[in-house]
N, C-alpha and C. Protein backbone atom coordinates (compact mmCIF):
# COMPACT_ATOMS: atom_id res chain seq x y z
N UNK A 1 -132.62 -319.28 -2.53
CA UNK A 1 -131.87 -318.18 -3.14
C UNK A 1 -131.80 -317.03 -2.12
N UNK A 2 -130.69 -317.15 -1.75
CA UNK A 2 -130.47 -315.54 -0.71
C UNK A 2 -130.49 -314.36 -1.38
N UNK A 3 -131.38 -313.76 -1.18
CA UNK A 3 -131.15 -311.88 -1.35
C UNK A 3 -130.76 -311.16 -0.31
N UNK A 4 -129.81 -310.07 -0.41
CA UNK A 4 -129.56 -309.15 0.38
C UNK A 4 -130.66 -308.21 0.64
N UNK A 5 -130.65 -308.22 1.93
CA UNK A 5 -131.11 -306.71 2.18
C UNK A 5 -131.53 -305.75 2.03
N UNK A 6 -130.53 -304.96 1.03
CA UNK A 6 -130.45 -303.77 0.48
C UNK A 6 -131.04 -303.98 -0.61
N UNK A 7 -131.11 -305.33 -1.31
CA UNK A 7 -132.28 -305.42 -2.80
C UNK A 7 -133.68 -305.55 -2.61
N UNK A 8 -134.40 -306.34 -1.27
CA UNK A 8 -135.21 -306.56 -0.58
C UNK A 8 -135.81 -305.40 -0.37
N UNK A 9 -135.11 -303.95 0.05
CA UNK A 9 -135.55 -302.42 0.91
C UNK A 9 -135.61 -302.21 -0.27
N UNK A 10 -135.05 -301.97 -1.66
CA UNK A 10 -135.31 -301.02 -3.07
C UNK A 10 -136.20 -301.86 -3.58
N UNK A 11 -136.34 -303.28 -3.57
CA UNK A 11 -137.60 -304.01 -4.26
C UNK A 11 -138.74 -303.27 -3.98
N UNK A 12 -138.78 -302.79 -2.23
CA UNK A 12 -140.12 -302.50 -1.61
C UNK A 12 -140.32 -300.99 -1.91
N UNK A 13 -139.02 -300.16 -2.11
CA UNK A 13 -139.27 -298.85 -2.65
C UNK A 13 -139.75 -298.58 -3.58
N UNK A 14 -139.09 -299.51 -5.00
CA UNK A 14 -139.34 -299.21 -6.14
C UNK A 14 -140.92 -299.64 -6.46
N UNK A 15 -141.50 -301.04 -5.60
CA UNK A 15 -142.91 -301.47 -5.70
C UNK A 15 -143.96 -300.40 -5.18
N UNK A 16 -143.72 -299.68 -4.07
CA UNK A 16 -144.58 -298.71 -3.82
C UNK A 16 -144.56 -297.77 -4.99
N UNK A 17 -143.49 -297.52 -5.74
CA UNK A 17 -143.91 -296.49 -6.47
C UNK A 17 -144.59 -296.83 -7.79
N UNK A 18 -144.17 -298.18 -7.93
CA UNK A 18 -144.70 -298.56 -9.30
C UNK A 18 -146.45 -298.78 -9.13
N UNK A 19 -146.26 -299.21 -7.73
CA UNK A 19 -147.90 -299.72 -7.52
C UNK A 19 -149.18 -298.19 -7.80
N UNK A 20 -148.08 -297.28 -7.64
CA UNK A 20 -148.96 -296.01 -7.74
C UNK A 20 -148.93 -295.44 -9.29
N UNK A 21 -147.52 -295.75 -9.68
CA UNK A 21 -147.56 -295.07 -11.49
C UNK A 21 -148.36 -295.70 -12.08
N UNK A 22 -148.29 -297.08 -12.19
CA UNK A 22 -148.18 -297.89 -12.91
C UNK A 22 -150.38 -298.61 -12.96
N UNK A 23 -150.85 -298.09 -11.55
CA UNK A 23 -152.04 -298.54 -10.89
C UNK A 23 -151.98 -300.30 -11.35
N UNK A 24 -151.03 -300.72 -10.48
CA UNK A 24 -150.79 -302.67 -10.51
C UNK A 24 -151.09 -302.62 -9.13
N UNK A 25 -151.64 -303.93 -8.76
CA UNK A 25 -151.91 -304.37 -7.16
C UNK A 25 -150.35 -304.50 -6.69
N UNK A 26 -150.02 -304.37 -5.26
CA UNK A 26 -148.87 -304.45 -4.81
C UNK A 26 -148.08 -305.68 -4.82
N UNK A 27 -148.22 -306.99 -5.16
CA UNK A 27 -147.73 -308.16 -5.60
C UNK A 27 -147.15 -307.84 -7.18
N UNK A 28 -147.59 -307.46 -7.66
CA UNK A 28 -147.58 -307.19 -9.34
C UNK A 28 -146.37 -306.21 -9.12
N UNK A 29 -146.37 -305.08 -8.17
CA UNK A 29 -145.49 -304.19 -8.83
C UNK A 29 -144.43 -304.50 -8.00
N UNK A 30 -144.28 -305.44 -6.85
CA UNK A 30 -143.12 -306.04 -6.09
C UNK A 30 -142.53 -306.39 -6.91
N UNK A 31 -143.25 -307.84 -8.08
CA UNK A 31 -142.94 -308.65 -8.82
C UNK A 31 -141.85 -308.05 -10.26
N UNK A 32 -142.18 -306.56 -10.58
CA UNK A 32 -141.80 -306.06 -11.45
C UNK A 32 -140.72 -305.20 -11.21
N UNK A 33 -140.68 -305.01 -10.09
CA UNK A 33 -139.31 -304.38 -8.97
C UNK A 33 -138.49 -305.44 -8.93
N UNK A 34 -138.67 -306.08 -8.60
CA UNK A 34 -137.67 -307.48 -8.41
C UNK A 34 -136.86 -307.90 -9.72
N UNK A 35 -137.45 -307.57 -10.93
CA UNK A 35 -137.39 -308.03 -12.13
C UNK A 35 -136.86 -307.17 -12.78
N UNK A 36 -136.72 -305.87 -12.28
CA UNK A 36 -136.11 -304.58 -13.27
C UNK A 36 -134.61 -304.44 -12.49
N UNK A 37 -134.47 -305.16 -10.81
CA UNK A 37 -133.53 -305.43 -10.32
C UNK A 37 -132.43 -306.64 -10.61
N UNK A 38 -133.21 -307.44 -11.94
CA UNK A 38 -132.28 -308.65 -11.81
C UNK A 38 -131.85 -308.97 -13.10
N UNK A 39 -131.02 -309.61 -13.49
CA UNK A 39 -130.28 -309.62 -14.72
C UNK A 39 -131.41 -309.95 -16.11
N UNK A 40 -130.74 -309.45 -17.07
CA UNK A 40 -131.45 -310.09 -18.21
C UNK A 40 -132.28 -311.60 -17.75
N UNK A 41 -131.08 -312.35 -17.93
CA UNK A 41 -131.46 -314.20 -17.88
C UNK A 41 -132.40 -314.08 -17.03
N UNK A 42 -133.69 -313.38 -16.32
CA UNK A 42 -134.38 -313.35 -15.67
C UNK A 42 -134.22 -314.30 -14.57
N UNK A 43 -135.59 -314.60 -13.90
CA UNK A 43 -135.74 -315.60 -13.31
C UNK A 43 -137.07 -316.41 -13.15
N UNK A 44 -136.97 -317.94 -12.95
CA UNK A 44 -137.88 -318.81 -12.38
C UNK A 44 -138.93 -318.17 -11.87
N UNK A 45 -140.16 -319.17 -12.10
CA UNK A 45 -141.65 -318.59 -11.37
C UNK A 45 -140.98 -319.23 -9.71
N UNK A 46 -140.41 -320.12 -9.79
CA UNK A 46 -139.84 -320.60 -8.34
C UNK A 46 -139.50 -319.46 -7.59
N UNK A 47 -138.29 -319.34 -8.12
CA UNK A 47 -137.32 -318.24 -7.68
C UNK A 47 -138.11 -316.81 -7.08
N UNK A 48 -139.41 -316.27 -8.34
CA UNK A 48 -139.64 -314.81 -7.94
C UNK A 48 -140.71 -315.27 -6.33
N UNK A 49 -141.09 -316.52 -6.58
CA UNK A 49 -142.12 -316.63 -5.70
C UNK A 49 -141.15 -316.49 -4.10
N UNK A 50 -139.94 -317.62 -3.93
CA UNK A 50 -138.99 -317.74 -2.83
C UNK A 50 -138.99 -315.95 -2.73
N UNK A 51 -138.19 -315.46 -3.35
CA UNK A 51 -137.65 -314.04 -3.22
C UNK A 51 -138.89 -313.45 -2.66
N UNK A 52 -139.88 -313.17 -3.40
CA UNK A 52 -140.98 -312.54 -2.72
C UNK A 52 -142.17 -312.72 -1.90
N UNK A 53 -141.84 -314.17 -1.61
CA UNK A 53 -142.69 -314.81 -0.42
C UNK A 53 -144.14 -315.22 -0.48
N UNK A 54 -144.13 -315.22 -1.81
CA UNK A 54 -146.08 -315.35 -2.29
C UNK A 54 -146.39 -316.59 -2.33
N UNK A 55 -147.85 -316.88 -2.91
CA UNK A 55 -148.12 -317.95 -2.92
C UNK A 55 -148.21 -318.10 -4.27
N UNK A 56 -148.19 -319.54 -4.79
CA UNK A 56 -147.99 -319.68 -6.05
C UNK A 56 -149.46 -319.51 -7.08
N UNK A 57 -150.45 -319.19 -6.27
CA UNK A 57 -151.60 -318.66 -7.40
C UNK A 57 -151.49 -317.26 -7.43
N UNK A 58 -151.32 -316.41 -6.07
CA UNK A 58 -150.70 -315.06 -6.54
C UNK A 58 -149.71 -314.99 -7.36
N UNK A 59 -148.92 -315.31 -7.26
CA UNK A 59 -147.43 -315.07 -8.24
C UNK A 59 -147.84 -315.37 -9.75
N UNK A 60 -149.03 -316.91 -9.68
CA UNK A 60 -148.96 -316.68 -11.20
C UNK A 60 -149.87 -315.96 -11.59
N UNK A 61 -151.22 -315.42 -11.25
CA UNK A 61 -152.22 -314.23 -11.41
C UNK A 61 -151.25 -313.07 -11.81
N UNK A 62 -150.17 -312.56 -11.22
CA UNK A 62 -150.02 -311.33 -10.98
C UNK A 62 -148.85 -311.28 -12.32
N UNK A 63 -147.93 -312.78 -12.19
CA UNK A 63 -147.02 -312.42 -13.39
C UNK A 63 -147.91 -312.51 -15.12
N UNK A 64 -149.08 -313.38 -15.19
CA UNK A 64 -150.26 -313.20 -15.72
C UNK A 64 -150.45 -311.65 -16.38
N UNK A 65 -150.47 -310.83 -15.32
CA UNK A 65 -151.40 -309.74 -15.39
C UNK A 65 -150.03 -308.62 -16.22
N UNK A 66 -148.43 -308.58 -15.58
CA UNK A 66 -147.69 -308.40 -15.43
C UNK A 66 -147.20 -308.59 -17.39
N UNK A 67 -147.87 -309.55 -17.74
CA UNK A 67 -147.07 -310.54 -18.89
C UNK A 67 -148.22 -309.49 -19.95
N UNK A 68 -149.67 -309.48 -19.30
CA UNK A 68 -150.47 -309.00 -20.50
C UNK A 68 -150.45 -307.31 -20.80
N UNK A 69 -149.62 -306.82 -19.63
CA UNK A 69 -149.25 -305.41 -19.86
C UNK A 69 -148.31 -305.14 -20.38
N UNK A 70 -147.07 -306.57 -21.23
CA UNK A 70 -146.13 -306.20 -21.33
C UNK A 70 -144.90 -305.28 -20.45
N UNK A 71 -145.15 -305.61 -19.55
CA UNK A 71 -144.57 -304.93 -18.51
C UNK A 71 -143.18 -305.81 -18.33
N UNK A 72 -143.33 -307.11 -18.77
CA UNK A 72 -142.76 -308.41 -18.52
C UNK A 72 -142.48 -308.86 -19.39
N UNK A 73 -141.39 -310.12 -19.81
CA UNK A 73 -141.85 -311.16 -20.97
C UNK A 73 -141.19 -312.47 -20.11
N UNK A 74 -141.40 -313.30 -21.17
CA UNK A 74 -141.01 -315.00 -20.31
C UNK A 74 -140.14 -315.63 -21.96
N UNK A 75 -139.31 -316.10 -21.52
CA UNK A 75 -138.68 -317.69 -22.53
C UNK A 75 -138.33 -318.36 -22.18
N UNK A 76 -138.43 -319.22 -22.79
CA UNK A 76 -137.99 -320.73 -22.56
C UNK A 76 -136.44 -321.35 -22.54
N UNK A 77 -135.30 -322.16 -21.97
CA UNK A 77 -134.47 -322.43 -22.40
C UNK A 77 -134.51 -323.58 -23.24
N UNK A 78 -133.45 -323.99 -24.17
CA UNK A 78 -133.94 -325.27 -25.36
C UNK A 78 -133.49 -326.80 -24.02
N UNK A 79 -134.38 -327.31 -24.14
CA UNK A 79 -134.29 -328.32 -22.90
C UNK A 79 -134.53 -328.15 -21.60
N UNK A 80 -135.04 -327.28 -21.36
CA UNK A 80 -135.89 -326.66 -20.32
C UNK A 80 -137.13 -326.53 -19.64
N UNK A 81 -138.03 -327.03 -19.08
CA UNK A 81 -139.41 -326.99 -19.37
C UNK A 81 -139.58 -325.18 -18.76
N UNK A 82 -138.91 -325.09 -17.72
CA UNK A 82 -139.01 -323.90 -16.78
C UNK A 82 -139.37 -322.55 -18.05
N UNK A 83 -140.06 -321.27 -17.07
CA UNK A 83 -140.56 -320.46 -18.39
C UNK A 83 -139.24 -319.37 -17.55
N UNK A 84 -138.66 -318.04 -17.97
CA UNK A 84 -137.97 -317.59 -17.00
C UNK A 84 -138.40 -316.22 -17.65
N UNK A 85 -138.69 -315.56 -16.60
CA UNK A 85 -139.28 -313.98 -16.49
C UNK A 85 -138.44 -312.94 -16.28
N UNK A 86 -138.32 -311.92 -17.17
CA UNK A 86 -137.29 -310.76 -16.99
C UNK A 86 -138.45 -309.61 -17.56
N UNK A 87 -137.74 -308.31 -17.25
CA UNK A 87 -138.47 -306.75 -17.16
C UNK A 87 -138.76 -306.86 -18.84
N UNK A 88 -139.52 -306.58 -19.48
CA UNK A 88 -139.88 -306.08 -21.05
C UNK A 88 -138.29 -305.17 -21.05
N UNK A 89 -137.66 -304.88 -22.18
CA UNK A 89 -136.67 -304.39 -22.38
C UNK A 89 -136.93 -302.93 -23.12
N UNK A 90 -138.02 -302.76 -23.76
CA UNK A 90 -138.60 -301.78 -24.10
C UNK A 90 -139.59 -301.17 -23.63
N UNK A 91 -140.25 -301.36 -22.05
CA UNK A 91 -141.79 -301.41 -21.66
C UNK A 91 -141.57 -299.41 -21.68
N UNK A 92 -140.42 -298.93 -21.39
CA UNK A 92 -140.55 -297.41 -20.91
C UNK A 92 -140.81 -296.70 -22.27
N UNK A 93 -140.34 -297.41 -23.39
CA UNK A 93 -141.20 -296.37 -24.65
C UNK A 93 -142.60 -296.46 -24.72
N UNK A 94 -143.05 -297.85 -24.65
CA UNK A 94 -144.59 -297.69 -24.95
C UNK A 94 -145.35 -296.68 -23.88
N UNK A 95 -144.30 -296.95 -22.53
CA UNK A 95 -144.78 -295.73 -21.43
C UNK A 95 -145.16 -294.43 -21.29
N UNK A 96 -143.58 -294.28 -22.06
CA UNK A 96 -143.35 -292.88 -22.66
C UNK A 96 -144.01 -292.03 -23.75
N UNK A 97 -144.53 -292.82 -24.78
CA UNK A 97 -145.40 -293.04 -25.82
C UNK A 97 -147.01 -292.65 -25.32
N UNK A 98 -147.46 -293.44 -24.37
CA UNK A 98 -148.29 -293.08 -23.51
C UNK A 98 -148.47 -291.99 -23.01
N UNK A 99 -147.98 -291.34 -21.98
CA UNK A 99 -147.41 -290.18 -21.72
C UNK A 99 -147.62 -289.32 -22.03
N UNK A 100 -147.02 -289.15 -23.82
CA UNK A 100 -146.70 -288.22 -24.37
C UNK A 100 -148.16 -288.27 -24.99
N UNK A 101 -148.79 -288.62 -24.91
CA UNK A 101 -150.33 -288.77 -25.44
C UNK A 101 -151.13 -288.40 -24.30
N UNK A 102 -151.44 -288.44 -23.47
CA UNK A 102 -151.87 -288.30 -22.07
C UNK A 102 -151.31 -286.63 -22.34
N UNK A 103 -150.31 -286.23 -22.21
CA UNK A 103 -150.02 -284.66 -21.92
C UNK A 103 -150.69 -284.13 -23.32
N UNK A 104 -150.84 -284.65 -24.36
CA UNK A 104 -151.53 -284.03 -25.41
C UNK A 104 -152.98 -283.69 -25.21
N UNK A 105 -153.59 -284.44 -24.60
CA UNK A 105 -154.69 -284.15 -24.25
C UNK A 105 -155.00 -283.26 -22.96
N UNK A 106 -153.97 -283.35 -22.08
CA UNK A 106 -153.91 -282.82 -20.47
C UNK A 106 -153.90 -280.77 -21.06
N UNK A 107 -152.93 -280.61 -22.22
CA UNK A 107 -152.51 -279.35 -22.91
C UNK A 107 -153.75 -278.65 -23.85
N UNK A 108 -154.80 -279.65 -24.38
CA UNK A 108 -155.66 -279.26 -24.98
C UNK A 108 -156.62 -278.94 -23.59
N UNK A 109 -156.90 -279.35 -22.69
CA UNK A 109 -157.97 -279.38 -21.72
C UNK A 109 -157.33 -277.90 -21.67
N UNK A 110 -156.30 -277.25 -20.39
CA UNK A 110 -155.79 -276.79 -20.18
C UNK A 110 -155.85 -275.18 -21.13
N UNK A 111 -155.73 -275.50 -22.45
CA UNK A 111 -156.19 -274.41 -23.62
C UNK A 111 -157.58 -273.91 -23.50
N UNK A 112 -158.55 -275.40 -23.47
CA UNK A 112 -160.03 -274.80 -22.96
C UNK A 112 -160.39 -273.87 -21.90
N UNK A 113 -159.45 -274.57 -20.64
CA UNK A 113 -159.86 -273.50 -19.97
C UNK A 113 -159.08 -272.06 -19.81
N UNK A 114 -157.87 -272.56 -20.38
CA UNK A 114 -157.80 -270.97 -20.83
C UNK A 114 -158.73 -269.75 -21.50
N UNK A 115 -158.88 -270.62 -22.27
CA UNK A 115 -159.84 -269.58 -23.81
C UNK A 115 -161.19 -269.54 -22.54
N UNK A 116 -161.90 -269.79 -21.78
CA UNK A 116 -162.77 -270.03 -21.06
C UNK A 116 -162.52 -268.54 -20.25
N UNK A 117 -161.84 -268.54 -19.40
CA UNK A 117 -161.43 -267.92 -18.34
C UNK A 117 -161.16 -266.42 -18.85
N UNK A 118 -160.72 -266.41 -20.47
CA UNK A 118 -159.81 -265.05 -21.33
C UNK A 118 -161.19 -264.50 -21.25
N UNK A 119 -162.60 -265.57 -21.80
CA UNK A 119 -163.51 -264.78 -22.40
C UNK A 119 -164.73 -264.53 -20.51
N UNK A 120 -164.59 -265.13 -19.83
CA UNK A 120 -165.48 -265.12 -19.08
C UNK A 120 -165.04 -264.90 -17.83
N UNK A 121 -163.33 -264.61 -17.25
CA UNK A 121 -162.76 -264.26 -15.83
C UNK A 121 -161.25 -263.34 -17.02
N UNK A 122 -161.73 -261.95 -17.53
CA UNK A 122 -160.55 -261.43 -18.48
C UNK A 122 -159.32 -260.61 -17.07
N UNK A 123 -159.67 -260.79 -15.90
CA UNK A 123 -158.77 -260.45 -14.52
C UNK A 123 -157.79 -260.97 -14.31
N UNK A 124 -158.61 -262.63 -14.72
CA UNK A 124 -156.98 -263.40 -14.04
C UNK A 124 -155.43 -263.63 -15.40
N UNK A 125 -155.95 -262.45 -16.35
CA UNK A 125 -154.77 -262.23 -17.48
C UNK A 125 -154.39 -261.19 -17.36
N UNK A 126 -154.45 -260.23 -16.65
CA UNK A 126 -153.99 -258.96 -16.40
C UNK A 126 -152.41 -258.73 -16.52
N UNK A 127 -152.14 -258.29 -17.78
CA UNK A 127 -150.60 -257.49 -18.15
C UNK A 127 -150.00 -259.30 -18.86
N UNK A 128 -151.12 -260.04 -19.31
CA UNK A 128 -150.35 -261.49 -19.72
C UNK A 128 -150.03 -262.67 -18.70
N UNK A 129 -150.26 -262.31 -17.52
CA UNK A 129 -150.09 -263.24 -16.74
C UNK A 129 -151.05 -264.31 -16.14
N UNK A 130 -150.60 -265.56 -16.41
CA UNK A 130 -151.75 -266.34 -15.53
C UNK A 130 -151.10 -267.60 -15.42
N UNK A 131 -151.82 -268.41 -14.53
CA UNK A 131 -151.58 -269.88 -13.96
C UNK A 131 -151.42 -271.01 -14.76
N UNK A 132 -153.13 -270.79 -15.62
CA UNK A 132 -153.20 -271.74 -16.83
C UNK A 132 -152.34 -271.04 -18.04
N UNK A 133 -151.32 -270.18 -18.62
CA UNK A 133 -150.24 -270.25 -19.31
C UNK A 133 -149.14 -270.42 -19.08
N UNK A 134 -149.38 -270.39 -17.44
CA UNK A 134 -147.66 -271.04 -16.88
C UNK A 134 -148.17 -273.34 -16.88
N UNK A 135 -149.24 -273.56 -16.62
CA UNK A 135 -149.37 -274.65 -16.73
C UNK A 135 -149.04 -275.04 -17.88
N UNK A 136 -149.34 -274.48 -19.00
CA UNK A 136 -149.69 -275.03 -20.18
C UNK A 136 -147.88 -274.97 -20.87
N UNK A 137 -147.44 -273.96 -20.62
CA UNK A 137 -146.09 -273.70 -20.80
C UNK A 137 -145.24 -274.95 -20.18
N UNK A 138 -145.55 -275.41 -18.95
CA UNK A 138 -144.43 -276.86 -18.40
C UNK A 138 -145.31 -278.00 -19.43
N UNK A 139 -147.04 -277.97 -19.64
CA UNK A 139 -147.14 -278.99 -20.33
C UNK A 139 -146.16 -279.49 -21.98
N UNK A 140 -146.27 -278.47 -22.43
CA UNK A 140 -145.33 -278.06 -23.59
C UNK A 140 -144.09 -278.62 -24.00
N UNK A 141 -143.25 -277.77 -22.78
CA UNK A 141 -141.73 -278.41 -22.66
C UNK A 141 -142.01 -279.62 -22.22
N UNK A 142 -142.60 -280.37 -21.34
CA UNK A 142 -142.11 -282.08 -20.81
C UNK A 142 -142.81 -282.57 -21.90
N UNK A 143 -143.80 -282.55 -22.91
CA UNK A 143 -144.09 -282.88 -23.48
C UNK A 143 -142.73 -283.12 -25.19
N UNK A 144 -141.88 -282.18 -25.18
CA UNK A 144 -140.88 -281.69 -26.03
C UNK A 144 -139.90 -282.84 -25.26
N UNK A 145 -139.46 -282.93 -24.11
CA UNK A 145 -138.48 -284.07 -23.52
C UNK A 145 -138.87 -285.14 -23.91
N UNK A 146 -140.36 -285.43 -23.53
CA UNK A 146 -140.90 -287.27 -23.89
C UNK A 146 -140.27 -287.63 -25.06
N UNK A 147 -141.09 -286.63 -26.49
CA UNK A 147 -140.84 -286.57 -27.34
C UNK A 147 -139.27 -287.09 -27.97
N UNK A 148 -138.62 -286.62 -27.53
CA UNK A 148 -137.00 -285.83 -27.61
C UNK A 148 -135.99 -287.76 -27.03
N UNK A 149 -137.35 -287.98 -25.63
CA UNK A 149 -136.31 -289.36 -25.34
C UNK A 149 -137.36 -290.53 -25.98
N UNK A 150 -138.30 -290.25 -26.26
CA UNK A 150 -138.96 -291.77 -27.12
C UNK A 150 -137.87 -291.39 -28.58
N UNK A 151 -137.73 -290.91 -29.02
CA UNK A 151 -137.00 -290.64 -30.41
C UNK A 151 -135.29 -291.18 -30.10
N UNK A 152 -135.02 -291.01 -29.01
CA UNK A 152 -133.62 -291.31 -28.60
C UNK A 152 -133.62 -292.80 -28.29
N UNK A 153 -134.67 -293.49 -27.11
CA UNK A 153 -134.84 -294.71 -27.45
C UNK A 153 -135.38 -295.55 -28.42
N UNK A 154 -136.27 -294.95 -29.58
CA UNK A 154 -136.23 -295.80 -31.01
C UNK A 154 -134.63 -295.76 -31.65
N UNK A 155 -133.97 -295.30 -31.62
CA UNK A 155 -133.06 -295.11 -32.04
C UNK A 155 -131.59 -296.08 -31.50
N UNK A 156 -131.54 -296.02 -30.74
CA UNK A 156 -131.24 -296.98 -29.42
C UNK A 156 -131.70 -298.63 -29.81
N UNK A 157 -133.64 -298.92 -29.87
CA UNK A 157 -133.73 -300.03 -30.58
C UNK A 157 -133.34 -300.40 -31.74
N UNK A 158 -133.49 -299.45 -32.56
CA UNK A 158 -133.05 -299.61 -34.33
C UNK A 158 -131.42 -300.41 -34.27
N UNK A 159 -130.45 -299.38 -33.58
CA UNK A 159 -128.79 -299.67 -33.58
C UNK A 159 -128.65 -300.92 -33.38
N UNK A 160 -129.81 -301.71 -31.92
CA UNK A 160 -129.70 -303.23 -31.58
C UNK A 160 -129.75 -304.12 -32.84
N UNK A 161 -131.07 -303.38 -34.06
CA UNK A 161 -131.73 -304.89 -35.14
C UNK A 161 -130.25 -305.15 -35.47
């Protein structure tokens, strides 16, 4: 199976970054670059292995690992033995979902040390101003976006049932 080039250079872009969001070993997040690059009808454990040059106990460890994060899914065709692998179609809500839970807690920390700092450094609020209410202020709003697009993509799934 020939790949171009130019899918090969964004496979390797998009894997570095996933390998860092996502904390997947760099096979895993190649594997999931490759896969968010390629059509629904996914593809073959053959195929991702050719495309990405692995060996076939890496490839299946990693689509393994890939499959139990839901990051992934696999089906079968009827007369088929082959399993064929495409991106989860929903993996960015549970992400997002995530996220938006992660900043809930990131906004409560953030409050502590506010209330901390009001009662025990009352300088660094002088005339209302400070760092940790400008932090807490972006936690807020991106927290209001997550919100705003997990609600837009349930909505989005619902229209599909």
């Amino acid at each position: 199976m020939a790949i171009a080039k130019v899918k090969l250079k964004l496979i390797e872009e998009i894997g570095l970054r996933l390998e860092t969001k996502l904390r997947i070993a760099p096979l895993a997040a190649r594997i999931y670059a490759l896969l968010t690059l390629s059509s629904f009808e996914g593809l073959t454990f053959e195929e991702i292995r050719e495309i990405i040059g692995s060996s076939k106990s890496s490839t299946s460890v990693n689509l393994n690992v890939l499959t139990q994060l839901k990051h992934i899914e696999y089906y079968t065709k009827s007369g088929d033995r082959k399993r064929y692998f495409r991106a989860s179609k929903y993996f960015q809500l549970t992400n997002l979902e995530a996220y938006h839970e992660s900043l809930e807690n990131e906004i409560k920390l953030v409050e502590k040390i506010n209330s901390y700092n009001k009662i025990h450094f009352p300088e660094k609020f002088v005339n209302e101003k400070s760092l940790g209410d400008i932090a807490k202020d972006y936690l807020l709003k991106t927290q209001d976006l997550v919100a705003l697009t997990v609600e837009k993509i349930k909505a989005h799934q619902i229209s599909e049932e």
